[in-house]
Protein backbone atom coordinates (compact mmCIF):
# COMPACT_ATOMS: atom_id res chain seq x y z
CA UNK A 1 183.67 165.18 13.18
CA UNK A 2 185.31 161.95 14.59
CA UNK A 3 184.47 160.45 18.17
CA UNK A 4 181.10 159.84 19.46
CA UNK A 5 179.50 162.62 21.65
CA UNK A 6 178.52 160.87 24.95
CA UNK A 7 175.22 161.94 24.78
CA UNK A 8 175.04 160.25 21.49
CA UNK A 9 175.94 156.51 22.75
CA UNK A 10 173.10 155.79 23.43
CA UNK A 11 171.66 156.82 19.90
CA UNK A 12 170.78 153.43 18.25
CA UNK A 13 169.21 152.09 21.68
CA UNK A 14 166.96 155.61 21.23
CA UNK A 15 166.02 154.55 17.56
CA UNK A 16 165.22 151.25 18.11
CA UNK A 17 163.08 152.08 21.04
CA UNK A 18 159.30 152.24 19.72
CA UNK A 19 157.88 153.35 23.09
CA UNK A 20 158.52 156.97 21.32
CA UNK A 21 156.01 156.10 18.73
CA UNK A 22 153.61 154.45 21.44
CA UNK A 23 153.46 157.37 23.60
CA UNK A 24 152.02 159.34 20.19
CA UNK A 25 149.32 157.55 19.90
CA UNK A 26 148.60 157.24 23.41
CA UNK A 27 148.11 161.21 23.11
CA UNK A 28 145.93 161.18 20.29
CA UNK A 29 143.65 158.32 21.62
CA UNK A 30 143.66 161.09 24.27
CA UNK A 31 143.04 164.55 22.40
CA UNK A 32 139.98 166.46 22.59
CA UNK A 33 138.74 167.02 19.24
CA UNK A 34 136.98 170.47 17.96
CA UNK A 35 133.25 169.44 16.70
CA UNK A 36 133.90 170.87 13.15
CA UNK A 37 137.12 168.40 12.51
CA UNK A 38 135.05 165.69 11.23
CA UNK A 39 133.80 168.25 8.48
CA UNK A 40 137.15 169.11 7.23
CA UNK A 41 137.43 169.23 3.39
CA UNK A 42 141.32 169.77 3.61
CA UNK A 43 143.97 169.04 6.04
CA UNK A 44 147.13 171.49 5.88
CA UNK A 45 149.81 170.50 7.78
CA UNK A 46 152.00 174.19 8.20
CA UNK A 47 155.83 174.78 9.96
CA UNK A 48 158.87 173.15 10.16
CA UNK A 49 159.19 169.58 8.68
CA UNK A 50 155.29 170.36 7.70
CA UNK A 51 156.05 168.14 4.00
CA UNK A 52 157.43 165.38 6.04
CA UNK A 53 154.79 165.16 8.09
CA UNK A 54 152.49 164.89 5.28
CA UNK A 55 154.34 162.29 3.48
CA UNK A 56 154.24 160.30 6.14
CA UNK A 57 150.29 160.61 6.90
CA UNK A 58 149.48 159.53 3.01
CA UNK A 59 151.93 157.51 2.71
CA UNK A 60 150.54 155.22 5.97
CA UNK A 61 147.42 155.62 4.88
CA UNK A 62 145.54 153.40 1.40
CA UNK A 63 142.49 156.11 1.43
CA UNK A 64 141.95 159.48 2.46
CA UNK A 65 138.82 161.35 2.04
CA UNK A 66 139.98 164.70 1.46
CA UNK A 67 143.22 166.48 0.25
CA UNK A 68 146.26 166.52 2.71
CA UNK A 69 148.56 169.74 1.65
CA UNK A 70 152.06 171.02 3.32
CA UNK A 71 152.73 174.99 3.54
CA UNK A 72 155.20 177.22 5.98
CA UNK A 73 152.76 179.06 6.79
CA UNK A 74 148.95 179.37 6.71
CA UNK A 75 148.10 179.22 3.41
CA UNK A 76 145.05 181.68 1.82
CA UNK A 77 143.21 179.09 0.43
CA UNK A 78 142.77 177.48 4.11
CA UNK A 79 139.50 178.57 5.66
CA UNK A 80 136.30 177.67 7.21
CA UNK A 81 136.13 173.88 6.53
CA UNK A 82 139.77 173.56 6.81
CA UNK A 83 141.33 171.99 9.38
CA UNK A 84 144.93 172.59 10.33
CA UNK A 85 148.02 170.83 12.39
CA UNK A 86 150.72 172.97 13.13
CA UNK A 87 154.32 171.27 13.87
CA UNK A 88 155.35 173.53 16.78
CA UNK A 89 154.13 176.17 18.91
CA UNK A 90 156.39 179.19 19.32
CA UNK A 91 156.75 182.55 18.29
CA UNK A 92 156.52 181.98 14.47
CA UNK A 93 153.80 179.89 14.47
CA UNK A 94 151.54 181.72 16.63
CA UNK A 95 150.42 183.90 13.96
CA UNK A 96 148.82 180.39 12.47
CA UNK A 97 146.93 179.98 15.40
CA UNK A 98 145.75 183.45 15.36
CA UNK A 99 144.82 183.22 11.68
CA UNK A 100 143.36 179.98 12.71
CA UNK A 101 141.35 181.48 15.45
CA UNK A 102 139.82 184.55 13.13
CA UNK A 103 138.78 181.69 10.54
CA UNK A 104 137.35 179.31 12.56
CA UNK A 105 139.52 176.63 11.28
CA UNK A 106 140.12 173.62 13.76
CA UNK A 107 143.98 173.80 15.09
CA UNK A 108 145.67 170.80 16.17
CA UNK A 109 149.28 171.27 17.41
CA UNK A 110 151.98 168.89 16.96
CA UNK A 111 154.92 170.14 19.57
CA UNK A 112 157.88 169.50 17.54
CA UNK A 113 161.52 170.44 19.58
CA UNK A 114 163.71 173.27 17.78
CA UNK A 115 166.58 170.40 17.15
CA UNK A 116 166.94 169.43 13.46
CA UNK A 117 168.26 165.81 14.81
CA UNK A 118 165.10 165.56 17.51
CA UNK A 119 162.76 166.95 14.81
CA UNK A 120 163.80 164.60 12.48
CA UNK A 121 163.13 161.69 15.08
CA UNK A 122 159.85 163.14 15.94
CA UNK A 123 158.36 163.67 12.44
CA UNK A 124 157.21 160.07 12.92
CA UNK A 125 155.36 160.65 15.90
CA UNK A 126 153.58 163.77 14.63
CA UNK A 127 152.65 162.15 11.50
CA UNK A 128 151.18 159.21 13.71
CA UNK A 129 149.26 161.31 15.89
CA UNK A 130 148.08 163.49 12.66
CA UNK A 131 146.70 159.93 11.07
CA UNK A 132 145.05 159.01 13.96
CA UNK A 133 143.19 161.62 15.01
CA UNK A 134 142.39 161.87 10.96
CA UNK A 135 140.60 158.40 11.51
CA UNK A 136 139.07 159.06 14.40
CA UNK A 137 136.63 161.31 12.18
CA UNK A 138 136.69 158.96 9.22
CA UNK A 139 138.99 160.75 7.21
CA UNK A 140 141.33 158.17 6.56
CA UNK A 141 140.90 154.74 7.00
CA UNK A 142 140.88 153.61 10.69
CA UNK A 143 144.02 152.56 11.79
CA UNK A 144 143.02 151.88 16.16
CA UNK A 145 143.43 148.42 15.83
CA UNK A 146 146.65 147.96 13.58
CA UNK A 147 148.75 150.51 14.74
CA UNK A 148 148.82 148.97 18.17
CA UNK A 149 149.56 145.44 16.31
CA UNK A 150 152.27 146.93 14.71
CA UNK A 151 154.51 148.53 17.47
CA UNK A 152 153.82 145.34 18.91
CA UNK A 153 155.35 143.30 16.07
CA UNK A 154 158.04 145.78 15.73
CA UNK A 155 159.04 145.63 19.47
CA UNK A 156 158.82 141.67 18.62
CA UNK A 157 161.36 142.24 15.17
CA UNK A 158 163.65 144.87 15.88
CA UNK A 159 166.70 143.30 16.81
CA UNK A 160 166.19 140.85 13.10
CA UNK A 161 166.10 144.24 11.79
CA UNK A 162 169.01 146.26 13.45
CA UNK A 163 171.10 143.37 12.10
CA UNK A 164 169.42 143.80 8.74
CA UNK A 165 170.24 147.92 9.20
CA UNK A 166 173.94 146.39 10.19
CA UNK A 167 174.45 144.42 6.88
CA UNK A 168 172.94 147.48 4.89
CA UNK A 169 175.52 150.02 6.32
CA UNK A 170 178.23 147.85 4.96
CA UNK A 171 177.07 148.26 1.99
CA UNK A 172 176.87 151.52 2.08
CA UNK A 173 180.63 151.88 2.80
CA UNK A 174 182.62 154.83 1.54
CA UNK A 175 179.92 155.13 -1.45
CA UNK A 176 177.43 158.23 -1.89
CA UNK A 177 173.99 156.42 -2.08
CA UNK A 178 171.34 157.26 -4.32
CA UNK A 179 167.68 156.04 -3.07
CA UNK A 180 164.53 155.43 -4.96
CA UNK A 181 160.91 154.42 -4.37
CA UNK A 182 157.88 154.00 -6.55
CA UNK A 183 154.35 155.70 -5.39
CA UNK A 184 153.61 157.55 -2.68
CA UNK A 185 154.94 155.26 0.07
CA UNK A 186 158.34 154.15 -1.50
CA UNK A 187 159.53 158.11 -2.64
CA UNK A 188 158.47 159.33 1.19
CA UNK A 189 161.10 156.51 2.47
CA UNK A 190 163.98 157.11 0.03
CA UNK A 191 163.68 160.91 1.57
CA UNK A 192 163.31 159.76 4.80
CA UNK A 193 166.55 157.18 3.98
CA UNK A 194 168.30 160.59 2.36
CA UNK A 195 167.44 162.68 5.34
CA UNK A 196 168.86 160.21 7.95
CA UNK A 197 171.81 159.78 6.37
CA UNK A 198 172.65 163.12 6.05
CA UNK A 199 171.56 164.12 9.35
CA UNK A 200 172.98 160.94 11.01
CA UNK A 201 176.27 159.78 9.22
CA UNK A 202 177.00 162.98 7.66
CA UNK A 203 177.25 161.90 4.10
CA UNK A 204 175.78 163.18 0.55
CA UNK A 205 173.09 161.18 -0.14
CA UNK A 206 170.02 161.60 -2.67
CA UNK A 207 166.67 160.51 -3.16
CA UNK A 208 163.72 160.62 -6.00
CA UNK A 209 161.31 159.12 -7.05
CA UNK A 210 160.74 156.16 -9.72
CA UNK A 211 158.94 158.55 -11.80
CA UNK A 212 161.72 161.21 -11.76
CA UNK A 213 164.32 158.15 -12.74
CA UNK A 214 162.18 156.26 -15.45
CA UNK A 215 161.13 159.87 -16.89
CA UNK A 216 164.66 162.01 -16.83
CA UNK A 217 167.09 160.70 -14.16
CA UNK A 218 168.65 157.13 -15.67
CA UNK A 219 169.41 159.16 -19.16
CA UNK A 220 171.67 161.26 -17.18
CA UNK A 221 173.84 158.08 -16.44
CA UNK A 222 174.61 157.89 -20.23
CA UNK A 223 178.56 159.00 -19.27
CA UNK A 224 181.16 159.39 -17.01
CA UNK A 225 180.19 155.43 -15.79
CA UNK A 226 183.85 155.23 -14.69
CA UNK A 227 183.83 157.60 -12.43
CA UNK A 228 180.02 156.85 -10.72
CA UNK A 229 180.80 152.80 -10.42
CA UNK A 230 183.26 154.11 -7.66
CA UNK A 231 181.81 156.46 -6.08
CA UNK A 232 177.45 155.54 -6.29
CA UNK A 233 175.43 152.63 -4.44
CA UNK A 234 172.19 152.96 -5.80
CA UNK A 235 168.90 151.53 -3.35
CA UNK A 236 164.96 150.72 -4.18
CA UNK A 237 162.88 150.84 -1.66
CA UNK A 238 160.04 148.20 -2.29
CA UNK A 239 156.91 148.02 -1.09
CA UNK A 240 153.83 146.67 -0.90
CA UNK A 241 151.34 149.16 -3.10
CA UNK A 242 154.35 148.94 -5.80
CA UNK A 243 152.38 148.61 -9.51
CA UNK A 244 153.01 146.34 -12.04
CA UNK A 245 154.67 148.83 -14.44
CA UNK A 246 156.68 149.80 -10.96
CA UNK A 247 157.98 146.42 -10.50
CA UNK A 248 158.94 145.51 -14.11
CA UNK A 249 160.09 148.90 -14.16
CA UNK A 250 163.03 148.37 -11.17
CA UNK A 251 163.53 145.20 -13.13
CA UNK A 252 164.64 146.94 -15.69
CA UNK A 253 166.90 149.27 -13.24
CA UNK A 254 168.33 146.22 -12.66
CA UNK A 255 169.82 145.09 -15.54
CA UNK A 256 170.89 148.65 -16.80
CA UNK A 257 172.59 149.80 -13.03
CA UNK A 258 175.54 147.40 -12.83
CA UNK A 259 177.07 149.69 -15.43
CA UNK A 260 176.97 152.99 -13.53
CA UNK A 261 176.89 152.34 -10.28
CA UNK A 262 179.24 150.18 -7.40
CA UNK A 263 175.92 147.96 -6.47
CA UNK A 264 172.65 147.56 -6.51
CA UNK A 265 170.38 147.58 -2.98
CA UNK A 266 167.02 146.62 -1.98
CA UNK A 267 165.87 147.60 1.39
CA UNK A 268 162.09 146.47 2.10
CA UNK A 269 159.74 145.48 5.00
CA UNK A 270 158.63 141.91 6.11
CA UNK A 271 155.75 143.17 6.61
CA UNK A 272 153.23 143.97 3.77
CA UNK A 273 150.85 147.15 4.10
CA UNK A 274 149.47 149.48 5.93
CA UNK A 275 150.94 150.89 9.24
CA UNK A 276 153.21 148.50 10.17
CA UNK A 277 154.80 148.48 6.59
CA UNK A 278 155.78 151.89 6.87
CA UNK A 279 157.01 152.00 10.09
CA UNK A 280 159.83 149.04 9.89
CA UNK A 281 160.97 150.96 6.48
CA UNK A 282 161.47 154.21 8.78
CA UNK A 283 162.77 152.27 11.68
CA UNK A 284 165.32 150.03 9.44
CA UNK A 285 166.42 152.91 7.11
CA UNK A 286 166.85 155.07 10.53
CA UNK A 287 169.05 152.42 11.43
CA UNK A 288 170.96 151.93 8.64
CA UNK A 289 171.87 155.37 8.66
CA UNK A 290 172.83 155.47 12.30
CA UNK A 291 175.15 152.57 11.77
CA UNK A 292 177.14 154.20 8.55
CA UNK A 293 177.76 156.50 11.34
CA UNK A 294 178.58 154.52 14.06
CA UNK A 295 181.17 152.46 11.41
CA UNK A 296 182.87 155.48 10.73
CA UNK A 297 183.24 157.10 14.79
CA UNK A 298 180.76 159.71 13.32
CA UNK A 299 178.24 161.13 16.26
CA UNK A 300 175.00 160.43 15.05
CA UNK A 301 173.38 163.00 17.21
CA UNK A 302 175.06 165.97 16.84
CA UNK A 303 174.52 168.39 13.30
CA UNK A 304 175.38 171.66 14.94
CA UNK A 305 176.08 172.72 11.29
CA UNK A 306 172.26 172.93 10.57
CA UNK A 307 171.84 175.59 14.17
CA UNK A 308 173.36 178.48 12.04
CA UNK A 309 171.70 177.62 8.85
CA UNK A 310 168.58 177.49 10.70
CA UNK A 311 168.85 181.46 12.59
């Protein structure tokens, strides 16, 4: 797939837009809330993309009062004192909101496109309008006054961190990366790294979590080293709610890695916690990913691939 699509050239202007994510939490300033939302003892997010969007509410939020699940489709266990967000409205979710309806379980709908690429892009949004209207009831912790701070400081940052993104896709090169974050927060951006460079540059890519690595994944290094120092990057993702075990931990991962592996990457925020923290790791890994593409003439907005695997 060589030569950009000219609907695609205007791809990275797209990403580093953040009126996108603006506009999301316009709406749920906006929404109309049922009365029994506030009462919710579980939040199930069901449909297409439903575990992103789920990641990406815990992992912008510190505390959450009750239990945040993902399912395809309405799961039995979600009933009266439920409340549920569905990704998209059409004719395979509306049994949800008729299951919903019966139940009496409060529906929130989260209008997702049918594109892999556009759902991909819009995952964010849902999962900001999702953790708003969550703290609008108190049932995570209120993010109306930082979440407008920080679109505002990433409007302020984001061409410091396209050029960031820039430096990070020449590292990337011809290698196949494999990504890694500790905690909630850092595993939901090495998928969300994983995802966009599969979706935008069109490479192999993987992604786990520190847990997985320090537990099973760096024994399975032990041999063909010649063969992975040529062909792996590996990449942390660091954050801000990283433990002390975590840190000494990739410390560790640093000293053993130059063995196995071309090079060793660290792709953080500038900005520590909460909202904002999470949102310039999306945005910069986003753009990392859309510049491996643009460095190899590879249309970052075009995965027709994924239409027939999808029917």
């Amino acid at each position: 797939m060589s030569g950009l699509n000219i609907d695609s050239s205007d791809f990275v202007d797209r990403l580093k837009s953040t009126d996108r994510w603006q506009r999301s939490a316009v709406t749920a300033a906006e929404l109309q809330l049922d009365d029994n939302a506030g009462d919710a003892r579980l939040v199930v997010v069901v449909g297409p993309r439903a575990r992103h969007i789920a990641e990406l509410v815990k992992a912008m939020t510190t505390s959450c009062a009750v239990p945040i699940v993902s399912a395809e489709s309405l799961p039995i266990f979600a009933q009266s004192g439920s409340w549920v967000f569905v990704t998209r409205s059409d004719e395979k979710t509306a049994e949800v909101v008729r299951r919903c309806a019966k139940r009496g379980i409060p529906l929130t709908t989260l209008g997702l496109s049918q594109d892999a690429i556009d759902q991909h892009l819009e995952v964010v949004g849902a999962a900001i309008v999702a953790t708003t209207l969550l703290s609008r009831v108190g049932l995570v912790e209120d993010v109306s006054e930082s979440l407008p701070d920080a679109l505002h400081e990433l409007r302020e940052g984001v061409e410091e961190l396209e050029a960031r993104a820039v430096a990070a896709a020449a590292e990337v090169a011809q290698t196949i990366p494999v990504i890694c974050g500790s905690g909630v927060r850092g595993a939901t951006i090495a998928g969300r790294m994983k995802r966009s460079l599969n979706l935008f540059a069109k490479i192999p890519a993987f992604a786990s979590s520190l847990e997985d690595v320090v537990s099973a994944e760096a024994a399975g290094w032990g041999q063909h080293g010649d063969i992975t120092r040529q062909i792996i990057s590996a990449w942390f993702i660091r954050q801000s709610l990283e433990s002390a075990q975590a840190d000494s931990q990739f410390k560790q991962l640093d000293e053993i890695y130059p063995e196995i592996v071309s090079g060793i990457h660290t792709v953080s925020a500038s900005s520590a916690g909460g909202v904002i923290e999470v949102l310039e790791l999306v945005l910069l890994v986003d753009l990392i990913a859309a510049h491996v593409a643009l460095r190899s003439t590879v249309d970052p907005g075009f995965a027709p691939i994924l239409d027939s695997l999808s029917e």
